[in-house]
C-alpha atoms as a PDB file:
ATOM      1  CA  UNK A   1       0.000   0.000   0.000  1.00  0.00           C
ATOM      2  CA  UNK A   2       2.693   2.237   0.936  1.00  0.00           C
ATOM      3  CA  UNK A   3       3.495   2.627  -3.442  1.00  0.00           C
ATOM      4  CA  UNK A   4      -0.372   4.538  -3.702  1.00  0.00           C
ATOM      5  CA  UNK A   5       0.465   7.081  -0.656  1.00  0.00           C
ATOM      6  CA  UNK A   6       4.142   8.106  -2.016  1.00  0.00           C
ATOM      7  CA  UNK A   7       3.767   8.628  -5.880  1.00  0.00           C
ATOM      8  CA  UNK A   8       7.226   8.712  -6.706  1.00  0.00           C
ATOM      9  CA  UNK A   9       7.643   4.946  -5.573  1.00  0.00           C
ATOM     10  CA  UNK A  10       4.438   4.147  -7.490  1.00  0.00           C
ATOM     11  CA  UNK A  11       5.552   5.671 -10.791  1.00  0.00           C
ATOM     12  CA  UNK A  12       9.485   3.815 -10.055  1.00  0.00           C
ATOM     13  CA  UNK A  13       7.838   0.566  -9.603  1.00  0.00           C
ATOM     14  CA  UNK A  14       5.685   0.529 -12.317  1.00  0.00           C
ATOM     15  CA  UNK A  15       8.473   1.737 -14.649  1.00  0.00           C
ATOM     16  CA  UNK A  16      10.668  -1.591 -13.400  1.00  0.00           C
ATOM     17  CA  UNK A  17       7.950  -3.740 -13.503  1.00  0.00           C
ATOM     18  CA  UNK A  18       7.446  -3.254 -17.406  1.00  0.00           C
ATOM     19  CA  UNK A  19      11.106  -3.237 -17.829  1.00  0.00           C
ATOM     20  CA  UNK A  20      11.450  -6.671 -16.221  1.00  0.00           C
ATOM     21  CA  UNK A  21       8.211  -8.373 -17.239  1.00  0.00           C
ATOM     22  CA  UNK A  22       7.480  -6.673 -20.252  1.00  0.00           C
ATOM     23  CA  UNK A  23       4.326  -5.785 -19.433  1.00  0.00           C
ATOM     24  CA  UNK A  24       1.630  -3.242 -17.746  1.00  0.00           C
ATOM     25  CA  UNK A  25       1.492  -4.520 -14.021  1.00  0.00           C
ATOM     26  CA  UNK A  26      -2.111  -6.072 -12.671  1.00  0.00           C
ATOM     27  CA  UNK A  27      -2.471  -4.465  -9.836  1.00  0.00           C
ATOM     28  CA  UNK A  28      -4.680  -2.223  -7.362  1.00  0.00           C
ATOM     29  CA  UNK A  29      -4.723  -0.169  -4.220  1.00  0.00           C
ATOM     30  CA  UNK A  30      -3.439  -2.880  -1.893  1.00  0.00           C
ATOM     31  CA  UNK A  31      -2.680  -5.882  -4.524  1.00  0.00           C
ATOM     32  CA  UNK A  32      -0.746  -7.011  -7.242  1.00  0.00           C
ATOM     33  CA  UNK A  33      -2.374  -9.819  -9.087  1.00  0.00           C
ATOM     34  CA  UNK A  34      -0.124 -12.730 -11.617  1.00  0.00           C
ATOM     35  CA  UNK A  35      -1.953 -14.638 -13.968  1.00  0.00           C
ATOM     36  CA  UNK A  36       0.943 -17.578 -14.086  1.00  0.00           C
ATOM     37  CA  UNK A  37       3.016 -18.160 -11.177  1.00  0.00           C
ATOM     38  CA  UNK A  38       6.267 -18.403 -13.224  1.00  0.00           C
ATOM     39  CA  UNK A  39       5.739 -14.907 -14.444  1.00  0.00           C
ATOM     40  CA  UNK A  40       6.102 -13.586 -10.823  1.00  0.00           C
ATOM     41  CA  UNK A  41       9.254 -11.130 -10.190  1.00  0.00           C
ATOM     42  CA  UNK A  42      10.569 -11.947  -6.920  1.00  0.00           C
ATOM     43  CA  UNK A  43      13.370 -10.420  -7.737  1.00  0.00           C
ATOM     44  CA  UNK A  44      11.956  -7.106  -8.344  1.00  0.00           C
ATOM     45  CA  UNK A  45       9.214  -7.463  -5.147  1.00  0.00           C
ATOM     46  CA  UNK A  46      12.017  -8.469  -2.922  1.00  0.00           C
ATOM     47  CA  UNK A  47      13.344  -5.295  -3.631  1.00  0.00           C
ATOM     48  CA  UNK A  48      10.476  -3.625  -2.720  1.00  0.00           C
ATOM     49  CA  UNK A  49       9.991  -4.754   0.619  1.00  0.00           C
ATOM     50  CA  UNK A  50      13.214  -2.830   1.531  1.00  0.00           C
ATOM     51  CA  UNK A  51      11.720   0.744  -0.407  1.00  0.00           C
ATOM     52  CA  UNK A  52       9.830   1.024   3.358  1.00  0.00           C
ATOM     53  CA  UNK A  53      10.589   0.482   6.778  1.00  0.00           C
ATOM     54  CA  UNK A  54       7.874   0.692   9.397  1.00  0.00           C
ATOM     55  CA  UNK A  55       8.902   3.869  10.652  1.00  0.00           C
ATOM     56  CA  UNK A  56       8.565   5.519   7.298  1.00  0.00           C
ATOM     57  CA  UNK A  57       5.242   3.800   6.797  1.00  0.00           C
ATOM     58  CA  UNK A  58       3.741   4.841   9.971  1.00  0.00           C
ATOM     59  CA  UNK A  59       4.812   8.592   9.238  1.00  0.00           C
ATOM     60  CA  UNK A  60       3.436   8.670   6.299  1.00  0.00           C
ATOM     61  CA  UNK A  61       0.285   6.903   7.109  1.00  0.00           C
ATOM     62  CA  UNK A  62      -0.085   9.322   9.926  1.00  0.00           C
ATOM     63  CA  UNK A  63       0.763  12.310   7.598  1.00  0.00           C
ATOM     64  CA  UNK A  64      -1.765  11.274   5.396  1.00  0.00           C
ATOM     65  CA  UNK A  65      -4.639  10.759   7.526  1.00  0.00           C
ATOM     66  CA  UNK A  66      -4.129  13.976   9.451  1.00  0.00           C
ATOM     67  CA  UNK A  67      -3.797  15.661   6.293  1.00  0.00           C
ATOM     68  CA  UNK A  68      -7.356  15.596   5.260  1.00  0.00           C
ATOM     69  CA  UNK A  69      -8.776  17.655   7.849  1.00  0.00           C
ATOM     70  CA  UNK A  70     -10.091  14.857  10.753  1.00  0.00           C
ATOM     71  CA  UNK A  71      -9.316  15.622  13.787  1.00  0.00           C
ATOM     72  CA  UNK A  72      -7.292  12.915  15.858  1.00  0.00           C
ATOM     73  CA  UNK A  73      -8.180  11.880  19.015  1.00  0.00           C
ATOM     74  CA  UNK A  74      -5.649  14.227  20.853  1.00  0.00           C
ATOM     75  CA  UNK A  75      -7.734  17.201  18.855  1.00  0.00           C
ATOM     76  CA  UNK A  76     -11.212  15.682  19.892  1.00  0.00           C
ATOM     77  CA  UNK A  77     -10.078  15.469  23.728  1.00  0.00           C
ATOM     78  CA  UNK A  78      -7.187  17.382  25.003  1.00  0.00           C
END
């Protein structure tokens, strides 16, 4: 999920996915879908899992959700 909130990551993966597979990749919000399992780039998604750490993630998950105007709950009760 963490390609969708940081576009820059989308747009790099997508250009080294059709490099490597030679194709447009399947995929949406959360999921990347392969029609045959020798088609599958572990190569390429193993090197994805190291594009985020948790800590990163969590910022930006927490930038992102305060970003569009909710309150959190430190707002709704000081």
């Amino acid at each position: 999920m963490g390609l969708y909130a940081e576009p820059a990551l989308l747009e790099r993966f997508l250009e080294l996915y059709a490099a490597r597979v030679g194709k447009k990749a399947d995929m949406g919000k959360s999921c990347l879908r392969f029609s045959k399992p020798d088609a599958i780039p572990f190569a390429l998604i193993g090197e994805l899992a190291t594009w985020f750490d948790v800590n990163r993630w969590i910022d930006l998950y927490r930038s992102q959700r305060n970003s569009g105007g909710r309150k959190t709950i430190k707002e709704e009760n000081p």
